[in-house]
PDB file of N, CA and C in Angstrom:
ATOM      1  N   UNK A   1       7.905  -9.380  25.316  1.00  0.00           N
ATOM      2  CA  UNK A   1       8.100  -9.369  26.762  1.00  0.00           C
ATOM      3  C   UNK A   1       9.362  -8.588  27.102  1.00  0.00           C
ATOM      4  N   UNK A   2       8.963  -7.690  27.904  1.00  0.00           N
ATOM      5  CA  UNK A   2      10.270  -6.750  28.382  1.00  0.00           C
ATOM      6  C   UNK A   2      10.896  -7.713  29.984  1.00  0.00           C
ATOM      7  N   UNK A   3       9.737  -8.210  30.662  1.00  0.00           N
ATOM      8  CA  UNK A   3      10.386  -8.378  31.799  1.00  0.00           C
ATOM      9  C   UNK A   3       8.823  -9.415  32.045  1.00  0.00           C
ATOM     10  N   UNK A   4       9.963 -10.570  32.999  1.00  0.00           N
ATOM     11  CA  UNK A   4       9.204 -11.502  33.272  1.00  0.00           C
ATOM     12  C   UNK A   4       9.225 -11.598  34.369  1.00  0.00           C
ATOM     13  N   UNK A   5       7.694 -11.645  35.181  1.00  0.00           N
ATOM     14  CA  UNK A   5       7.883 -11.520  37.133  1.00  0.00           C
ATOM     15  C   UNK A   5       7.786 -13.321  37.436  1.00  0.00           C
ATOM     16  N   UNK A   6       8.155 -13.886  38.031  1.00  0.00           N
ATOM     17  CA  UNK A   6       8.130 -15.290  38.650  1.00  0.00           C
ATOM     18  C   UNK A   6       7.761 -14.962  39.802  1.00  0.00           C
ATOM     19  N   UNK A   7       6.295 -15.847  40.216  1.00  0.00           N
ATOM     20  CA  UNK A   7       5.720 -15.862  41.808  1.00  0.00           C
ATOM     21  C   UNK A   7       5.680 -17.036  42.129  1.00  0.00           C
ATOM     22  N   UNK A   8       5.786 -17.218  43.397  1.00  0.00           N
ATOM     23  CA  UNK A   8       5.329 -18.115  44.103  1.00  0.00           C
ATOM     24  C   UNK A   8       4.556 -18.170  45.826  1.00  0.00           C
ATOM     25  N   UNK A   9       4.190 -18.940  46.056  1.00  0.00           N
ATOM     26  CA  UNK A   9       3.390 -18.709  47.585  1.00  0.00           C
ATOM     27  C   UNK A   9       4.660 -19.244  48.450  1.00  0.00           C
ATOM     28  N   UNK A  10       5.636 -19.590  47.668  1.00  0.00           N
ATOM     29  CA  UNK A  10       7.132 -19.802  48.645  1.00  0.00           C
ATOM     30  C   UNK A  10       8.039 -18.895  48.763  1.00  0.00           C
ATOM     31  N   UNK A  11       8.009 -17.779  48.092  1.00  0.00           N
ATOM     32  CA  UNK A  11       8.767 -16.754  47.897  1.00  0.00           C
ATOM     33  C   UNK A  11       8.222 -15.425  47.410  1.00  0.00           C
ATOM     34  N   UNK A  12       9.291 -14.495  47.444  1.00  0.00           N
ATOM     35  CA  UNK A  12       8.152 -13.363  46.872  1.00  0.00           C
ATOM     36  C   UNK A  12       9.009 -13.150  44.764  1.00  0.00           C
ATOM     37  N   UNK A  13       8.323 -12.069  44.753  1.00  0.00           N
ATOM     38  CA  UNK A  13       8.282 -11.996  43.300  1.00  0.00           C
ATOM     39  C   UNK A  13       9.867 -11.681  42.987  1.00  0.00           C
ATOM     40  N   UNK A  14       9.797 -12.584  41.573  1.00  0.00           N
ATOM     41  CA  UNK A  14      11.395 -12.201  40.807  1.00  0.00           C
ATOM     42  C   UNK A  14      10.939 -11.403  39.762  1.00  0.00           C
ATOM     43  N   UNK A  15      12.101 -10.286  39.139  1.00  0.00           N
ATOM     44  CA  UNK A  15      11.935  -9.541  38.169  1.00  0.00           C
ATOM     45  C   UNK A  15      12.803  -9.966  37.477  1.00  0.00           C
ATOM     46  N   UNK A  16      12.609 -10.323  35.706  1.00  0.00           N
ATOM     47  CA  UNK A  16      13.796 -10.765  35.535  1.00  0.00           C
ATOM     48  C   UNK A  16      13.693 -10.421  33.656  1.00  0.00           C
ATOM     49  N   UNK A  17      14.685  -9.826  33.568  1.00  0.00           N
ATOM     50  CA  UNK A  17      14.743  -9.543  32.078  1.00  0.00           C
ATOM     51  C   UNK A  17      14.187 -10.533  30.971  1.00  0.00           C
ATOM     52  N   UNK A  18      13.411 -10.363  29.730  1.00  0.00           N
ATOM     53  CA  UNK A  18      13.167 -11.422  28.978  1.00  0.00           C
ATOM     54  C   UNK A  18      14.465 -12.141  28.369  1.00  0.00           C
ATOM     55  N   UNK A  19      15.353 -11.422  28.149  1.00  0.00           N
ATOM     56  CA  UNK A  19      16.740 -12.032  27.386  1.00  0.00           C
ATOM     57  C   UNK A  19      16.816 -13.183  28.539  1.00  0.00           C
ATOM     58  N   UNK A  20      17.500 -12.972  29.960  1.00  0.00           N
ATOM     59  CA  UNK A  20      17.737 -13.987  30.693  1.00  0.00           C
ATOM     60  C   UNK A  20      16.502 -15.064  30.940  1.00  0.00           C
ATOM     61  N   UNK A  21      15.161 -14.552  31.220  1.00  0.00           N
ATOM     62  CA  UNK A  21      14.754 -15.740  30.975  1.00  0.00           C
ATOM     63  C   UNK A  21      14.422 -16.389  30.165  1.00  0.00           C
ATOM     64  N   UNK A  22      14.438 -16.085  28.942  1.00  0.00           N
ATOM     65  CA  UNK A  22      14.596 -16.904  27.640  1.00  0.00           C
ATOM     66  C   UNK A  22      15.505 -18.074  27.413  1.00  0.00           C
ATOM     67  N   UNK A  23      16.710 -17.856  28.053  1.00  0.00           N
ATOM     68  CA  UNK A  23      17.707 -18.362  28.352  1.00  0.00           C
ATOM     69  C   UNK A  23      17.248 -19.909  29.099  1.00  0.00           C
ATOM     70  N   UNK A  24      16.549 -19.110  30.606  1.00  0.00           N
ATOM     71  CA  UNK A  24      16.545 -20.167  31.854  1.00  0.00           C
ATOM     72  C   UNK A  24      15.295 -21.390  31.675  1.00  0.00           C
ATOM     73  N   UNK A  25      14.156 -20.339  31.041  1.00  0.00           N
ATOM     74  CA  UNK A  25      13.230 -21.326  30.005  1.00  0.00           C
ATOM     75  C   UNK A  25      13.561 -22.502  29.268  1.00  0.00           C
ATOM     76  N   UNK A  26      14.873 -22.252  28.338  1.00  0.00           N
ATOM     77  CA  UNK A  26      15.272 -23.185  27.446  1.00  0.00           C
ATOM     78  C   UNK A  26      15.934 -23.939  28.025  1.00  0.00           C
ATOM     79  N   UNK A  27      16.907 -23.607  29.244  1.00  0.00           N
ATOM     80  CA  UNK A  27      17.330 -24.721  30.377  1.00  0.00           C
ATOM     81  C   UNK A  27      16.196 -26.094  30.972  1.00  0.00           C
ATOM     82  N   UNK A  28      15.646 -25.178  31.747  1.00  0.00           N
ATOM     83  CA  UNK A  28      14.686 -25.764  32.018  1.00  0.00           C
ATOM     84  C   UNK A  28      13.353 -26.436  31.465  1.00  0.00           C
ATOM     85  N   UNK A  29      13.394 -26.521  30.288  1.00  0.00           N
ATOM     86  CA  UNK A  29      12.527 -27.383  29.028  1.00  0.00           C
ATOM     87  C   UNK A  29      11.095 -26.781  29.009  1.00  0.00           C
ATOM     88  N   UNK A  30      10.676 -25.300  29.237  1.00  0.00           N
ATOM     89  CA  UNK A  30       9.393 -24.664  29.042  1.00  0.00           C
ATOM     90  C   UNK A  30       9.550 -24.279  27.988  1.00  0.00           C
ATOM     91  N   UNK A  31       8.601 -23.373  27.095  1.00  0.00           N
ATOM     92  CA  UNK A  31       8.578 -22.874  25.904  1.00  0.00           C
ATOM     93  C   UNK A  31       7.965 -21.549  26.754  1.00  0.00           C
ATOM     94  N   UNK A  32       8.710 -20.566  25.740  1.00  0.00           N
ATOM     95  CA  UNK A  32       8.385 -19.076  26.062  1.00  0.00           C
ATOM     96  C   UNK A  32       7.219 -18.774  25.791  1.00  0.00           C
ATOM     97  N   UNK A  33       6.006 -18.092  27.025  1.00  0.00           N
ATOM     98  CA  UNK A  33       5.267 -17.961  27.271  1.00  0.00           C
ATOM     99  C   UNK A  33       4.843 -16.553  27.651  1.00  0.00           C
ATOM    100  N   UNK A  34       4.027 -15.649  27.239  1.00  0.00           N
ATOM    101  CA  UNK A  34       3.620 -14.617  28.475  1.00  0.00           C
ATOM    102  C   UNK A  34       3.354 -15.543  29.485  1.00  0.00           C
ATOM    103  N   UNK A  35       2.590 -16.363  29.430  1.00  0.00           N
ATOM    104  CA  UNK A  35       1.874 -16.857  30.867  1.00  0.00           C
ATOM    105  C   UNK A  35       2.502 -18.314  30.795  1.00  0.00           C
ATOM    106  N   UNK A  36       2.910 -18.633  32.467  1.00  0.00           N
ATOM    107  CA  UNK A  36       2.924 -20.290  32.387  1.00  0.00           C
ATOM    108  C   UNK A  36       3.349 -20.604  33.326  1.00  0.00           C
ATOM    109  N   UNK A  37       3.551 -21.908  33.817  1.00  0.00           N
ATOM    110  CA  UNK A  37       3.641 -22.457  35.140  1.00  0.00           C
ATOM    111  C   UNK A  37       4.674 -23.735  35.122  1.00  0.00           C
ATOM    112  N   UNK A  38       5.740 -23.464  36.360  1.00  0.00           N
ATOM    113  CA  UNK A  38       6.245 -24.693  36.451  1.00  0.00           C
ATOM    114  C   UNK A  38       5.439 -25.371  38.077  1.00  0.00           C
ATOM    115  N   UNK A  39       4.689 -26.688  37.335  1.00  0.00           N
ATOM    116  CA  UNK A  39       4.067 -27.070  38.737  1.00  0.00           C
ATOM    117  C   UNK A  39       4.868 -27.755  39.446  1.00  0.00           C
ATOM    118  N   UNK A  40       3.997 -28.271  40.604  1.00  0.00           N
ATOM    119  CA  UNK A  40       4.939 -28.441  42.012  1.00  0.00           C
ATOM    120  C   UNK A  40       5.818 -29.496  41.444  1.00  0.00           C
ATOM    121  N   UNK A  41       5.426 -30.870  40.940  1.00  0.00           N
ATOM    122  CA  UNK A  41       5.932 -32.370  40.427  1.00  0.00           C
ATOM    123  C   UNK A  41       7.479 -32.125  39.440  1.00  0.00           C
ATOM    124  N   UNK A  42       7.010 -30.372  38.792  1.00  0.00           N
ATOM    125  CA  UNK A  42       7.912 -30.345  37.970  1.00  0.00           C
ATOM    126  C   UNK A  42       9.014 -29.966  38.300  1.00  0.00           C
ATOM    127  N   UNK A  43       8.869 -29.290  39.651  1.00  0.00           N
ATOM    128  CA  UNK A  43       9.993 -28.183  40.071  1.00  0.00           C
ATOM    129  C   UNK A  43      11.409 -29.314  40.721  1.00  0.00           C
ATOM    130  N   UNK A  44      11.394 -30.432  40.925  1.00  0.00           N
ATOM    131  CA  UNK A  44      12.528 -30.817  41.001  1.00  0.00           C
ATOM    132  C   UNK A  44      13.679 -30.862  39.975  1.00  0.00           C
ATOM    133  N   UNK A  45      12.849 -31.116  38.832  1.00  0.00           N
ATOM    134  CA  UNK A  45      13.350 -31.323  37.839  1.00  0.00           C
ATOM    135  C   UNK A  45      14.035 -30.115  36.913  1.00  0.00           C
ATOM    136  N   UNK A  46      13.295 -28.768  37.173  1.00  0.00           N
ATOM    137  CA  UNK A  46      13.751 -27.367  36.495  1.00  0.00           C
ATOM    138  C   UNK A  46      14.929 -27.084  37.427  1.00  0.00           C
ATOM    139  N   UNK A  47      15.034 -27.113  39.283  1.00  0.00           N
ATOM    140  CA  UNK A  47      15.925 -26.629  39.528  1.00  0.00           C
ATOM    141  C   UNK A  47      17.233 -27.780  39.573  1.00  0.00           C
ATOM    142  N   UNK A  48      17.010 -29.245  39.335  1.00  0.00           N
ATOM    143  CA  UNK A  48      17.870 -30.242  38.537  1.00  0.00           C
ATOM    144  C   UNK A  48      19.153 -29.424  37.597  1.00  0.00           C
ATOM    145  N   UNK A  49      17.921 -29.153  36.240  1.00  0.00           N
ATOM    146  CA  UNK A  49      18.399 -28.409  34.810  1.00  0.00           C
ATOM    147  C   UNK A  49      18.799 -27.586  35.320  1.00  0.00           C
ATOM    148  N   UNK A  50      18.747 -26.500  35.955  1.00  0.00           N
ATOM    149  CA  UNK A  50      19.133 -24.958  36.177  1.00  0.00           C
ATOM    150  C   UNK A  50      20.476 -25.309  37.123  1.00  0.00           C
ATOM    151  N   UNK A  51      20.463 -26.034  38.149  1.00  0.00           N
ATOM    152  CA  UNK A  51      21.864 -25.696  38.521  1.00  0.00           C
ATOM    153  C   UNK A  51      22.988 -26.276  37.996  1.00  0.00           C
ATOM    154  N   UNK A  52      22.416 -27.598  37.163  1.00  0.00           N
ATOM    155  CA  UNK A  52      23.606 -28.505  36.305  1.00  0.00           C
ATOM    156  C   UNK A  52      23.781 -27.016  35.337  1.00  0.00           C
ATOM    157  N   UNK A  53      23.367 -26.453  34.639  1.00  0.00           N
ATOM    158  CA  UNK A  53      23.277 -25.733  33.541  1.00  0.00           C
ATOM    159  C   UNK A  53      24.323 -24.448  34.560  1.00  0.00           C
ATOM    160  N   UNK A  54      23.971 -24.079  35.840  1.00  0.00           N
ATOM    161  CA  UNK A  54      25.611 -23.083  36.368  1.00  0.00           C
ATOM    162  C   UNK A  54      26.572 -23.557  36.813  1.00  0.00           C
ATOM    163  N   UNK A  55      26.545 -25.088  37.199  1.00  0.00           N
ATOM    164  CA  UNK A  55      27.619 -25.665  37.728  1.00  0.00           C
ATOM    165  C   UNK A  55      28.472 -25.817  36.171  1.00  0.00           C
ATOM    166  N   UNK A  56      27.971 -26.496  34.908  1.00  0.00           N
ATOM    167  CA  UNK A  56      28.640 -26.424  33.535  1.00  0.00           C
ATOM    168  C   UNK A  56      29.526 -25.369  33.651  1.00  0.00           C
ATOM    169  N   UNK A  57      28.419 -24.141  33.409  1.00  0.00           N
ATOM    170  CA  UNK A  57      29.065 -22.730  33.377  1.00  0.00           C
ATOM    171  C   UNK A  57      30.531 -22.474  34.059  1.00  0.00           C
ATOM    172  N   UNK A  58      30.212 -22.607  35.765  1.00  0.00           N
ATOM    173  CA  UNK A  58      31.067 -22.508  36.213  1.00  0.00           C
ATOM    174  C   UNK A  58      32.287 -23.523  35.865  1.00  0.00           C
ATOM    175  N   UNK A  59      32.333 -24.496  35.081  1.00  0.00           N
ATOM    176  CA  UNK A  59      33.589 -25.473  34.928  1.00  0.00           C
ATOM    177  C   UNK A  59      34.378 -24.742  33.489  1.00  0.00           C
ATOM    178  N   UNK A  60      33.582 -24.143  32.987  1.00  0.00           N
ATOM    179  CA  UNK A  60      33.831 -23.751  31.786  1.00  0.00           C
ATOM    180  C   UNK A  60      34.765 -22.421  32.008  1.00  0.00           C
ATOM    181  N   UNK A  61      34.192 -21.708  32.763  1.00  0.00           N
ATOM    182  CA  UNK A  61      35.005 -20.236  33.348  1.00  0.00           C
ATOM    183  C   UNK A  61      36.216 -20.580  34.016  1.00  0.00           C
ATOM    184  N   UNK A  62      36.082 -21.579  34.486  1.00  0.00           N
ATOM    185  CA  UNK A  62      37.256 -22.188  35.083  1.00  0.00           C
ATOM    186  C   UNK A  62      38.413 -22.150  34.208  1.00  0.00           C
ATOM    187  N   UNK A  63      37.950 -23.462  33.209  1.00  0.00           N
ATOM    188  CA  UNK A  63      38.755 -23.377  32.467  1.00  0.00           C
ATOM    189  C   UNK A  63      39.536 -22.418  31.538  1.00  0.00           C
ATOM    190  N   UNK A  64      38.746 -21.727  31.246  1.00  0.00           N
ATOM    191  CA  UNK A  64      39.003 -20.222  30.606  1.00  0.00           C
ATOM    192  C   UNK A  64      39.601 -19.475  31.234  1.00  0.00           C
ATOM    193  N   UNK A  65      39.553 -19.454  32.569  1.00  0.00           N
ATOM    194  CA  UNK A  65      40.562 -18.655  33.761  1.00  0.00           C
ATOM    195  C   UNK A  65      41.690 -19.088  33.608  1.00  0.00           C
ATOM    196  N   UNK A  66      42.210 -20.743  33.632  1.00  0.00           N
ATOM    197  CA  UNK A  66      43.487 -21.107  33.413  1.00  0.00           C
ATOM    198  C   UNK A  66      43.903 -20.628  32.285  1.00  0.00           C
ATOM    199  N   UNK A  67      43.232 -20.736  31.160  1.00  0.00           N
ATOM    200  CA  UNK A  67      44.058 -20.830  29.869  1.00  0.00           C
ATOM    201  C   UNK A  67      44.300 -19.405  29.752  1.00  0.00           C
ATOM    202  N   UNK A  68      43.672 -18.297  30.526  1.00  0.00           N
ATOM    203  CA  UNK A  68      43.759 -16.787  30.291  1.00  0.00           C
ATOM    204  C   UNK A  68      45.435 -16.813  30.929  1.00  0.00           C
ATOM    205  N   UNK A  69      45.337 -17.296  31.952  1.00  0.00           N
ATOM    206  CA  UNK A  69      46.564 -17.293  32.873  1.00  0.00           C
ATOM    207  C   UNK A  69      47.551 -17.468  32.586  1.00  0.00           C
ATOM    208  N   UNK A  70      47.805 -19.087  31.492  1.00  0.00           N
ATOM    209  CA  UNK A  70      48.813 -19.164  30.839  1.00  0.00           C
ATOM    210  C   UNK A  70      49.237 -18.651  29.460  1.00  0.00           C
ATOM    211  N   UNK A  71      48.254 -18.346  28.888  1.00  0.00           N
ATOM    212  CA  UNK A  71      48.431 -17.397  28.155  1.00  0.00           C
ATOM    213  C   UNK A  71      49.138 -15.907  28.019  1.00  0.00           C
ATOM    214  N   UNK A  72      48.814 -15.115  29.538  1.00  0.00           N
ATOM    215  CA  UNK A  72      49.583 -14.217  30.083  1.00  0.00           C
ATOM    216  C   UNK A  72      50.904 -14.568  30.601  1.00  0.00           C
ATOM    217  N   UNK A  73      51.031 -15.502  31.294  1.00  0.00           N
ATOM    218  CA  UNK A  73      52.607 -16.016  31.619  1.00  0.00           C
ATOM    219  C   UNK A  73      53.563 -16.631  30.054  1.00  0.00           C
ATOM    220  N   UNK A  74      52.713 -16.724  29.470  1.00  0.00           N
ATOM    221  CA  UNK A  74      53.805 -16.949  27.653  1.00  0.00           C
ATOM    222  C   UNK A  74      53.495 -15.466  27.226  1.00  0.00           C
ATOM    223  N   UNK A  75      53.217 -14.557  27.707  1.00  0.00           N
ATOM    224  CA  UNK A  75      53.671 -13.399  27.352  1.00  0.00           C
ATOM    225  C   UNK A  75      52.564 -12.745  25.831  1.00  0.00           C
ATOM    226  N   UNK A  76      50.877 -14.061  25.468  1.00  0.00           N
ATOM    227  CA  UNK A  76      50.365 -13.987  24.864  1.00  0.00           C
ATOM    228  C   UNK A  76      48.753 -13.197  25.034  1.00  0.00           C
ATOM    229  N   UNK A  77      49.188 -12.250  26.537  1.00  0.00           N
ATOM    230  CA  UNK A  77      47.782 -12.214  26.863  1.00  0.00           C
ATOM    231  C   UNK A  77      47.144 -10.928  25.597  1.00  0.00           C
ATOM    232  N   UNK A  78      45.947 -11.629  25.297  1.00  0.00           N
ATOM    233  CA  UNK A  78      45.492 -10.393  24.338  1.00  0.00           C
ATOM    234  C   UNK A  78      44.011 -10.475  25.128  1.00  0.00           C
ATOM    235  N   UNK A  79      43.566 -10.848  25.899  1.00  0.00           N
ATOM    236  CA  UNK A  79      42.250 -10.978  26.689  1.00  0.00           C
ATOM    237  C   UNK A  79      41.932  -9.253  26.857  1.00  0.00           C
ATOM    238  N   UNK A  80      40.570  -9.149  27.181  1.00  0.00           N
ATOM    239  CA  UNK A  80      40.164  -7.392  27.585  1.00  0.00           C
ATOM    240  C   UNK A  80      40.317  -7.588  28.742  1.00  0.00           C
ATOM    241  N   UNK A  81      41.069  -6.956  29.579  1.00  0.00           N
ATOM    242  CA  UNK A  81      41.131  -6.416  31.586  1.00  0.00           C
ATOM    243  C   UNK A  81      40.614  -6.022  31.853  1.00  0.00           C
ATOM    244  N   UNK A  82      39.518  -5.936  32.979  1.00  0.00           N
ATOM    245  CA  UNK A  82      38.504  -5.544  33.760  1.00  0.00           C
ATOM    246  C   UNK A  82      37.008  -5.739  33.999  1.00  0.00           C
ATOM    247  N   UNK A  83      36.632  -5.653  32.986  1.00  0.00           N
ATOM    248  CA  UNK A  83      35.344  -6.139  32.286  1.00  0.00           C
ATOM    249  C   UNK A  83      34.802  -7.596  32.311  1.00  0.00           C
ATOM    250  N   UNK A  84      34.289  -8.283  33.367  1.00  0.00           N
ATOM    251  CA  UNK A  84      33.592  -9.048  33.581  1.00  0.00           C
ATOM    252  C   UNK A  84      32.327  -9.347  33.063  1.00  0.00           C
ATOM    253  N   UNK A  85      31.722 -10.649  32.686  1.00  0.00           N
ATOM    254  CA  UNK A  85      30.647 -10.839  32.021  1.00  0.00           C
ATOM    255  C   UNK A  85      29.678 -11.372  33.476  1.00  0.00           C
ATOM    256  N   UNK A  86      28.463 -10.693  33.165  1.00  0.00           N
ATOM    257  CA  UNK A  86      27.446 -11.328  34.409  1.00  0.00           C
ATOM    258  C   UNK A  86      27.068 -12.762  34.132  1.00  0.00           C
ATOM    259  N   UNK A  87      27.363 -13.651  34.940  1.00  0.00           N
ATOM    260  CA  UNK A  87      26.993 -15.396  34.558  1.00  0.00           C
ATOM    261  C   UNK A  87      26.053 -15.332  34.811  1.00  0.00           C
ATOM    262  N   UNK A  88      25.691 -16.747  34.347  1.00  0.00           N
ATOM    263  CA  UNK A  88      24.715 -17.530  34.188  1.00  0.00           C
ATOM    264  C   UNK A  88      23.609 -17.394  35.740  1.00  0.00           C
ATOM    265  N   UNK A  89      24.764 -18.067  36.907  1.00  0.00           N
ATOM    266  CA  UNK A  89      24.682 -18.044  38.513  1.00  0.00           C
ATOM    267  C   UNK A  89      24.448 -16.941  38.791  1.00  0.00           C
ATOM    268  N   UNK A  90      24.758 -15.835  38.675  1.00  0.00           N
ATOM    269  CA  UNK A  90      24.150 -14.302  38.999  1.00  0.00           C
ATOM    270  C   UNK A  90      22.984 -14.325  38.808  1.00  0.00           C
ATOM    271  N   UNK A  91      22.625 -14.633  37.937  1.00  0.00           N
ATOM    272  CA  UNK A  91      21.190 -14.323  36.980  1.00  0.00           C
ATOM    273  C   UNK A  91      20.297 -14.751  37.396  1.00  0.00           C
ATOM    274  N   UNK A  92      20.786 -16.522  37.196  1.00  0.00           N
ATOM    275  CA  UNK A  92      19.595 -17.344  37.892  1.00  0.00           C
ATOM    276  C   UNK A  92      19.492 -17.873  39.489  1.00  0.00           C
ATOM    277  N   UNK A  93      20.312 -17.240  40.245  1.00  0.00           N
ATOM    278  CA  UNK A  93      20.340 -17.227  41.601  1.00  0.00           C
ATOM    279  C   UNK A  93      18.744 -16.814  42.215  1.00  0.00           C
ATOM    280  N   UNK A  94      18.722 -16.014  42.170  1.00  0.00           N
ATOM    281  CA  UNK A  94      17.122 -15.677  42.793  1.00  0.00           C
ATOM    282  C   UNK A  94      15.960 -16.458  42.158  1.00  0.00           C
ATOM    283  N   UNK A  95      15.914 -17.200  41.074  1.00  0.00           N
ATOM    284  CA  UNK A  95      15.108 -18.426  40.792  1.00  0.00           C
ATOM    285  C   UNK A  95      15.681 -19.750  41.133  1.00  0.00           C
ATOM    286  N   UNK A  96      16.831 -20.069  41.395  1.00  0.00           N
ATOM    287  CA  UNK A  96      17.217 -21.058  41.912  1.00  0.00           C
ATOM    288  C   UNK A  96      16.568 -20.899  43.468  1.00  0.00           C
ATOM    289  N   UNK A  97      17.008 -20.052  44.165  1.00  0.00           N
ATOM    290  CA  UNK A  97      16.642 -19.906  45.451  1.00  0.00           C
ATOM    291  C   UNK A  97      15.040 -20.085  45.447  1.00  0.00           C
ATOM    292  N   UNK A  98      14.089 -19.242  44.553  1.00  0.00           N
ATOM    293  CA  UNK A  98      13.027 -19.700  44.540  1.00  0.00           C
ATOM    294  C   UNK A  98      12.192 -21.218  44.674  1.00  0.00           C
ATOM    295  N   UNK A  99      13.172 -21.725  43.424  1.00  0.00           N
ATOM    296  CA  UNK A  99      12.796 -23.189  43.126  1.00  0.00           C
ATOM    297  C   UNK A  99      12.880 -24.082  43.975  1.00  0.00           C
ATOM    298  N   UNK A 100      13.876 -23.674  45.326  1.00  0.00           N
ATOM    299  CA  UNK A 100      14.430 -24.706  46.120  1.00  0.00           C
ATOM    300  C   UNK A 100      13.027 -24.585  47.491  1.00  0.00           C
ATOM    301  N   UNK A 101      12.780 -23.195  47.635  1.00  0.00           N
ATOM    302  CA  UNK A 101      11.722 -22.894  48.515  1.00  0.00           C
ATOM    303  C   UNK A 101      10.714 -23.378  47.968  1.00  0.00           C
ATOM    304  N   UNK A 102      10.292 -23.311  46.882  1.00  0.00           N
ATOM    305  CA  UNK A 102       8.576 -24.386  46.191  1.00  0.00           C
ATOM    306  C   UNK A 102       8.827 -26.129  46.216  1.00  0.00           C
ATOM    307  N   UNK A 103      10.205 -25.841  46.206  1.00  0.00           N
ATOM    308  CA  UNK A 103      10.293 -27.360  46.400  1.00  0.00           C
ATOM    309  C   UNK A 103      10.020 -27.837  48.163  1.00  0.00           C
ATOM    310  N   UNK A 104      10.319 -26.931  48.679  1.00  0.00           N
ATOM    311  CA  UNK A 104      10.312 -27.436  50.122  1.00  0.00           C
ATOM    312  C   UNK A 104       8.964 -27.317  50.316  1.00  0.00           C
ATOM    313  N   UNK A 105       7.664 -26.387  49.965  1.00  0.00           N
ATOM    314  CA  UNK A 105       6.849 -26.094  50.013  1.00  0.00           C
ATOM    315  C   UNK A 105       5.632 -26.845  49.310  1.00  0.00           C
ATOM    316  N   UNK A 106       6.159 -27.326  48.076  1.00  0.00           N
ATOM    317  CA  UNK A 106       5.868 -28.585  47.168  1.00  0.00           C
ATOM    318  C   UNK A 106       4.502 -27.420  46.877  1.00  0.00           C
ATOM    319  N   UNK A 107       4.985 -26.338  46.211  1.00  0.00           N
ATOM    320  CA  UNK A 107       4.035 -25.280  45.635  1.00  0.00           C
ATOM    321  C   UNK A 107       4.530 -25.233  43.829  1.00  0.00           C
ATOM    322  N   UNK A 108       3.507 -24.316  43.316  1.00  0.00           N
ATOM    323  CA  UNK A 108       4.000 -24.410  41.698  1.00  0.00           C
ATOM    324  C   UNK A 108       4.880 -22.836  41.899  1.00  0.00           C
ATOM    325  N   UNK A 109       5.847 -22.320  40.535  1.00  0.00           N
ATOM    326  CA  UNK A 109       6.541 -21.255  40.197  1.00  0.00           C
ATOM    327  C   UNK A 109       5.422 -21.011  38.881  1.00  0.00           C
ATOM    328  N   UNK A 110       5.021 -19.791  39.075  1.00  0.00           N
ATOM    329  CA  UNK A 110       4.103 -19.277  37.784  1.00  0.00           C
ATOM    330  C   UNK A 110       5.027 -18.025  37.532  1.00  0.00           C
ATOM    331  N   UNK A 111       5.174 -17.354  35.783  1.00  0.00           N
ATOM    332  CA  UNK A 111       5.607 -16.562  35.558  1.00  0.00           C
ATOM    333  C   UNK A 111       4.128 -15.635  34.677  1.00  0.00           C
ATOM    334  N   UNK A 112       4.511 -14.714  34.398  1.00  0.00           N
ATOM    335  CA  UNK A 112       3.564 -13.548  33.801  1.00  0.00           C
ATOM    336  C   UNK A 112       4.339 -12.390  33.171  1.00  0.00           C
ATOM    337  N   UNK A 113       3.810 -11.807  32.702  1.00  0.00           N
ATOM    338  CA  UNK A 113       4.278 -10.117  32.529  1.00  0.00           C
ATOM    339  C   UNK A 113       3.593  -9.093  33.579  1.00  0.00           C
TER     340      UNK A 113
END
């Protein structure tokens, strides 16, 4: 799988790299599939996993922000400057947003190639 589309009748289509959703799969307790479906009953529960799984993230960057910080103020910064990593929340933003619309809609999220 090069790229995985996510539809729903609540939203329109996501395009989304196989690396990342391999990732959001294993969050969310599916097994990698060409084809498969998170149904309606389930979808509370995936976008549950998925945002605990960026809110983590985000506590974690946090922390890593401080310790970068003091690290530079003891005069130890050896960190790379500029170069940002794309999170977790970038990624899975447009399926979060999805998930929240099938939830309101109480529709299923199907993915494909």
């Amino acid at each position: 799988m090069a790229l995985v589309v996510f539809r729903s009748k609540a939203a329109g289509e996501i395009f989304m790299f196989a690396e990342t959703a391999r990732r959001i799969f294993e969050i969310i307790g599916k097994q990698e599939a060409p084809r498969g479906v998170i149904t309606a009953e389930q979808v509370p529960d995936a976008l549950a996993r998925l945002t605990a799984a960026v809110e983590e993230e985000k506590a974690q960057l946090k922390v890593a922000q401080a310790q970068a910080e003091e690290a530079a103020r003891r005069g130890e910064d050896d960190a790379e400057k500029g170069e940002r990593a794309i999170t977790l929340a970038q990624r899975a933003w447009p399926l979060i947003e999805m998930l929240r619309a099938a939830q309101k809609m109480n529709v299923d999220v199907t993915w494909g190639v």
